[in-house]
N, C-alpha and C. Protein backbone atom coordinates (compact mmCIF):
# COMPACT_ATOMS: atom_id res chain seq x y z
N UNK A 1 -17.35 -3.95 -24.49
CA UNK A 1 -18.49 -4.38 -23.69
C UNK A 1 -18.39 -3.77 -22.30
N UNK A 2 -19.62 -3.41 -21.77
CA UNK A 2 -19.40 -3.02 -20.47
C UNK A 2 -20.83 -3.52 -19.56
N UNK A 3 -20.72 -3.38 -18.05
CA UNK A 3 -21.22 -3.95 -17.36
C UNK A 3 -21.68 -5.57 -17.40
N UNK A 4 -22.80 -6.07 -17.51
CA UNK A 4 -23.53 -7.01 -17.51
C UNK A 4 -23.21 -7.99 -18.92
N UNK A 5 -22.85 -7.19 -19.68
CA UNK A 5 -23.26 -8.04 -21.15
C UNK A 5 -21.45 -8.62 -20.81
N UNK A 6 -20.37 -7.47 -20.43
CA UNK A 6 -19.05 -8.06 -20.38
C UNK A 6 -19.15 -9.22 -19.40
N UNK A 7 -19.68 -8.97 -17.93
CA UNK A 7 -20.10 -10.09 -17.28
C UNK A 7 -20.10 -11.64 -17.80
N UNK A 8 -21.78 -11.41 -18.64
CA UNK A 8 -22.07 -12.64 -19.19
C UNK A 8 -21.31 -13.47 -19.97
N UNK A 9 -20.79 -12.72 -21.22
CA UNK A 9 -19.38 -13.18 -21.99
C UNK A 9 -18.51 -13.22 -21.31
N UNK A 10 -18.04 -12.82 -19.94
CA UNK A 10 -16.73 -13.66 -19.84
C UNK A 10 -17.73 -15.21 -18.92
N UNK A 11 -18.94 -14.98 -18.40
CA UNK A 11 -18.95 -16.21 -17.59
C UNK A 11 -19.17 -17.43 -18.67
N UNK A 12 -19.54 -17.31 -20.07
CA UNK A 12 -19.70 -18.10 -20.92
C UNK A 12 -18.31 -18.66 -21.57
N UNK A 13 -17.08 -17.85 -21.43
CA UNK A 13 -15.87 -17.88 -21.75
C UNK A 13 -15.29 -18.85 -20.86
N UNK A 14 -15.51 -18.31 -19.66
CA UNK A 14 -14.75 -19.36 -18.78
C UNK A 14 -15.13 -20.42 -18.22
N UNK A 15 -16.71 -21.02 -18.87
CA UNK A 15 -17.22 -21.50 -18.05
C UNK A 15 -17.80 -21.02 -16.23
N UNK A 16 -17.91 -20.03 -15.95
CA UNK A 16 -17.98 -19.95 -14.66
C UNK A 16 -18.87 -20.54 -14.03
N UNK A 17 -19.09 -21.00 -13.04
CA UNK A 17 -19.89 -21.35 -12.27
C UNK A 17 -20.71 -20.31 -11.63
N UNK A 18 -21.91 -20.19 -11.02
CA UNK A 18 -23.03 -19.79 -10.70
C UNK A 18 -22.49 -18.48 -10.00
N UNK A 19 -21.59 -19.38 -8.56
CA UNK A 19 -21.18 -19.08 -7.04
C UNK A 19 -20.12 -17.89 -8.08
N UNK A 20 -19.08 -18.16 -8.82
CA UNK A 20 -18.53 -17.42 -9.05
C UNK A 20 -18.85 -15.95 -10.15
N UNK A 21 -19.78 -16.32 -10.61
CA UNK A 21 -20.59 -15.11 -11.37
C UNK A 21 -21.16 -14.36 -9.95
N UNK A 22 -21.54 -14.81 -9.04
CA UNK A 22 -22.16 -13.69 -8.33
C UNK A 22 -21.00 -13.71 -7.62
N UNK A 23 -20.01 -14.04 -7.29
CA UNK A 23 -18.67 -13.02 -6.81
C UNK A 23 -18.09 -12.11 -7.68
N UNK A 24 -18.34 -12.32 -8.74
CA UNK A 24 -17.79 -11.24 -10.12
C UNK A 24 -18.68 -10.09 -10.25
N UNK A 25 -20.05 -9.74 -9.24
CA UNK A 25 -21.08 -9.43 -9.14
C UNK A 25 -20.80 -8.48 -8.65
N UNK A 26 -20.58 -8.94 -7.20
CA UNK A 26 -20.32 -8.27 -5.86
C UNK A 26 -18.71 -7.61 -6.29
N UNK A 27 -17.92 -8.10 -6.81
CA UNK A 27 -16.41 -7.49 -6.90
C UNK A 27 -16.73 -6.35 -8.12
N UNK A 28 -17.47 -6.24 -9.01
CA UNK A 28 -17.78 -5.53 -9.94
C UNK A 28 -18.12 -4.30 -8.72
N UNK A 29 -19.63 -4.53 -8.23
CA UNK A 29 -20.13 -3.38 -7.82
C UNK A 29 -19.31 -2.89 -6.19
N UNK A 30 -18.54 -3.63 -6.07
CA UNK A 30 -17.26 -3.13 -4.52
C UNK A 30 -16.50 -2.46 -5.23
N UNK A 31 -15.99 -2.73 -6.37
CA UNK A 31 -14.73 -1.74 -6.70
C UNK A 31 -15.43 -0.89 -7.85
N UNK A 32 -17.42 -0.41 -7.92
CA UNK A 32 -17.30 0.90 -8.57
C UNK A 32 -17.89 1.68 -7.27
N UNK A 33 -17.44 1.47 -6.35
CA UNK A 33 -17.47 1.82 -4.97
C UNK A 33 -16.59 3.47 -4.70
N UNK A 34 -16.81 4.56 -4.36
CA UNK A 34 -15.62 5.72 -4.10
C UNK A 34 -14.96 4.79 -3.06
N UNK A 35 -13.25 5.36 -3.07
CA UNK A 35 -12.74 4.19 -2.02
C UNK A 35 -13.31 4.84 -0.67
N UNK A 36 -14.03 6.03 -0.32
CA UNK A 36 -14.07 5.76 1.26
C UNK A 36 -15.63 4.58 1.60
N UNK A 37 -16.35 4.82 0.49
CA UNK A 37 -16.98 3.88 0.71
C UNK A 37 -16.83 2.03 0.71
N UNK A 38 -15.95 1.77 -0.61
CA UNK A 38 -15.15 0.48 0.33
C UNK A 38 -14.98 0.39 1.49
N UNK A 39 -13.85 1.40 1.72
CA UNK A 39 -13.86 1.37 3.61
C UNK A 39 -14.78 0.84 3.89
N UNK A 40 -15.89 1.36 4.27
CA UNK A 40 -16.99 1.55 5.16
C UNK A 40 -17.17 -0.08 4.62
N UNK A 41 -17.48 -0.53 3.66
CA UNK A 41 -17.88 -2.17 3.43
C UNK A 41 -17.05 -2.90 4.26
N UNK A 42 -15.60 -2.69 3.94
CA UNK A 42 -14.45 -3.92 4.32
C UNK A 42 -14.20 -3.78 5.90
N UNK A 43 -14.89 -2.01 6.57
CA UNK A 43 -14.40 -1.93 8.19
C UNK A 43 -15.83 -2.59 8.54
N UNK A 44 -17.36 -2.69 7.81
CA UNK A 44 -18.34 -3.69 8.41
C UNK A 44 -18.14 -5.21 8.32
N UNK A 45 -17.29 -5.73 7.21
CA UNK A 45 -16.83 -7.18 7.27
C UNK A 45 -16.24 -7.18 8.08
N UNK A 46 -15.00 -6.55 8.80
CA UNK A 46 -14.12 -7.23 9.62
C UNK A 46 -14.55 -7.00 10.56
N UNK A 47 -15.80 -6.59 10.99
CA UNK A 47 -16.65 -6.24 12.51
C UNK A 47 -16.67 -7.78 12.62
N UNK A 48 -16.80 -8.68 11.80
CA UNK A 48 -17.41 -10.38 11.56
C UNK A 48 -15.99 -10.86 12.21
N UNK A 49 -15.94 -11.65 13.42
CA UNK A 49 -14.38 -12.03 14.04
C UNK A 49 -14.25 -13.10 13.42
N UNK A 50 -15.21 -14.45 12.85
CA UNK A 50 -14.71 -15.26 12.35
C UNK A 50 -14.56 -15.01 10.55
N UNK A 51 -15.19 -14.06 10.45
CA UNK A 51 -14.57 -13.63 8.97
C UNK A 51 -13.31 -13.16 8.56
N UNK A 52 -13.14 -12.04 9.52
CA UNK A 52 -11.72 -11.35 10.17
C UNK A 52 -10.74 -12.73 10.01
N UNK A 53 -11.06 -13.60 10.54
CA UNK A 53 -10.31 -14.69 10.82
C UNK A 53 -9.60 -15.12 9.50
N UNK A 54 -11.20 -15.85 8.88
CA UNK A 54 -10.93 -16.50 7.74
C UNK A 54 -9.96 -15.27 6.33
N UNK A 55 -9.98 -14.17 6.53
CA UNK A 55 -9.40 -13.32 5.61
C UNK A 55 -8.35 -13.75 6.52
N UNK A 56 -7.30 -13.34 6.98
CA UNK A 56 -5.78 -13.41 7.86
C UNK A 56 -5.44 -14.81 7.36
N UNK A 57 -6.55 -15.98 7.47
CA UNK A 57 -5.93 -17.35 6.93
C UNK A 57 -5.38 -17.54 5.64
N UNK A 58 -6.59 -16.87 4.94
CA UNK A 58 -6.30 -17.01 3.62
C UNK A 58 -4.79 -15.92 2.89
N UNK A 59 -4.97 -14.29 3.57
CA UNK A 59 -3.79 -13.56 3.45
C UNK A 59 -2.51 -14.68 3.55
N UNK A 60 -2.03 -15.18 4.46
CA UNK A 60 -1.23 -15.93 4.67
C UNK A 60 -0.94 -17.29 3.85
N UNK A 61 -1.82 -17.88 3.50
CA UNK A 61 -1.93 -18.42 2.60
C UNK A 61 -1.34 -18.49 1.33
N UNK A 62 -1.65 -17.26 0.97
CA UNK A 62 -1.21 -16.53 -0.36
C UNK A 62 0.01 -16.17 -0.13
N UNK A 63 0.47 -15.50 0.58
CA UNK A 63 1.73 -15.12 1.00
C UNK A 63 2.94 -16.52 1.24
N UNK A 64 2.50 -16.93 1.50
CA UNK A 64 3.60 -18.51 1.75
C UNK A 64 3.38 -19.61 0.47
N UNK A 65 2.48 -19.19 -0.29
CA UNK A 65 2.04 -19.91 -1.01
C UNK A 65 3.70 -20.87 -2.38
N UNK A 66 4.25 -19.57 -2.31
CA UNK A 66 5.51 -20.69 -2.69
C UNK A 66 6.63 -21.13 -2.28
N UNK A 67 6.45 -21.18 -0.63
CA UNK A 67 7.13 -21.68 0.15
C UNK A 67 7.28 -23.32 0.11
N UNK A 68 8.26 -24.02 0.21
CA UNK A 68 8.56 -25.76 0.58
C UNK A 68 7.29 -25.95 1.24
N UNK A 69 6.78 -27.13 0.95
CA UNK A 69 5.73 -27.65 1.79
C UNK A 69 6.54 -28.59 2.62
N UNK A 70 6.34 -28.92 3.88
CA UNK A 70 6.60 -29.94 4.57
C UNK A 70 5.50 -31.24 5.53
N UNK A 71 5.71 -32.02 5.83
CA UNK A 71 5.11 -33.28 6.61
C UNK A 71 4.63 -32.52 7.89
N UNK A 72 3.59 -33.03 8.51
CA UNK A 72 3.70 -32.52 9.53
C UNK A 72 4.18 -33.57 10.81
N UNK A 73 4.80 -34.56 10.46
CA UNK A 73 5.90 -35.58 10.90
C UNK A 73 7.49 -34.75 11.36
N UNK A 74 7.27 -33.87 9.79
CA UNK A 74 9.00 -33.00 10.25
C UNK A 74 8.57 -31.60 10.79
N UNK A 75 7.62 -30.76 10.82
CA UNK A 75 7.18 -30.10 11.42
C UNK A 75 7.53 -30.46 13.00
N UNK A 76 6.71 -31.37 13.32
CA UNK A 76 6.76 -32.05 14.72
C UNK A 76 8.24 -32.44 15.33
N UNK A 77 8.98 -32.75 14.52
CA UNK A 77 10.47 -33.25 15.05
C UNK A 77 10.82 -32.40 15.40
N UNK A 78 11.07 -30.69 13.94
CA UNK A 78 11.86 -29.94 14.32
C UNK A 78 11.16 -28.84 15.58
N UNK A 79 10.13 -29.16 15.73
CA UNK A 79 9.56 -28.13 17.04
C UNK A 79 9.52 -29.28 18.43
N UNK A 80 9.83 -30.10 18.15
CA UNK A 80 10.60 -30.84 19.75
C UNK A 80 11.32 -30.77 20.50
């Protein structure tokens, strides 16, 4: 299957939701993108400072993601 019809069968597969079919949309047609043209998409998103933002939150996020969680009770002690 390709394009649209693979689309549809997987959003019927996984159940997807609406919001996430049209991110499967947009990620479909970004990555049949030549990469300098990505560029040009991902250097006009991060022109966006609170988008900029929200990507760095989430990077990090992911990155610590199987780190110990802690309280922010012991957070607070040990930075006293």
């Amino acid at each position: 299957m390709v394009g649209w019809v693979c689309l549809v069968a997987h959003a019927v597969e996984t159940a997807m939701t609406k919001s996430e079919a049209q991110a499967e949309v947009f990620w479909m047609a970004f990555t049949a993108l030549p990469r300098g043209e990505q560029r040009g998409v991902l250097d006009r998103l991060l022109r966006d400072q609170t988008l900029r933002e929200d990507l760095i939150d989430l990077a990090l996020i992911e990155e610590r993601r199987d780190q110990p969680s802690r309280s922010l009770r012991a957070y607070l002690a040990e930075t006293s």
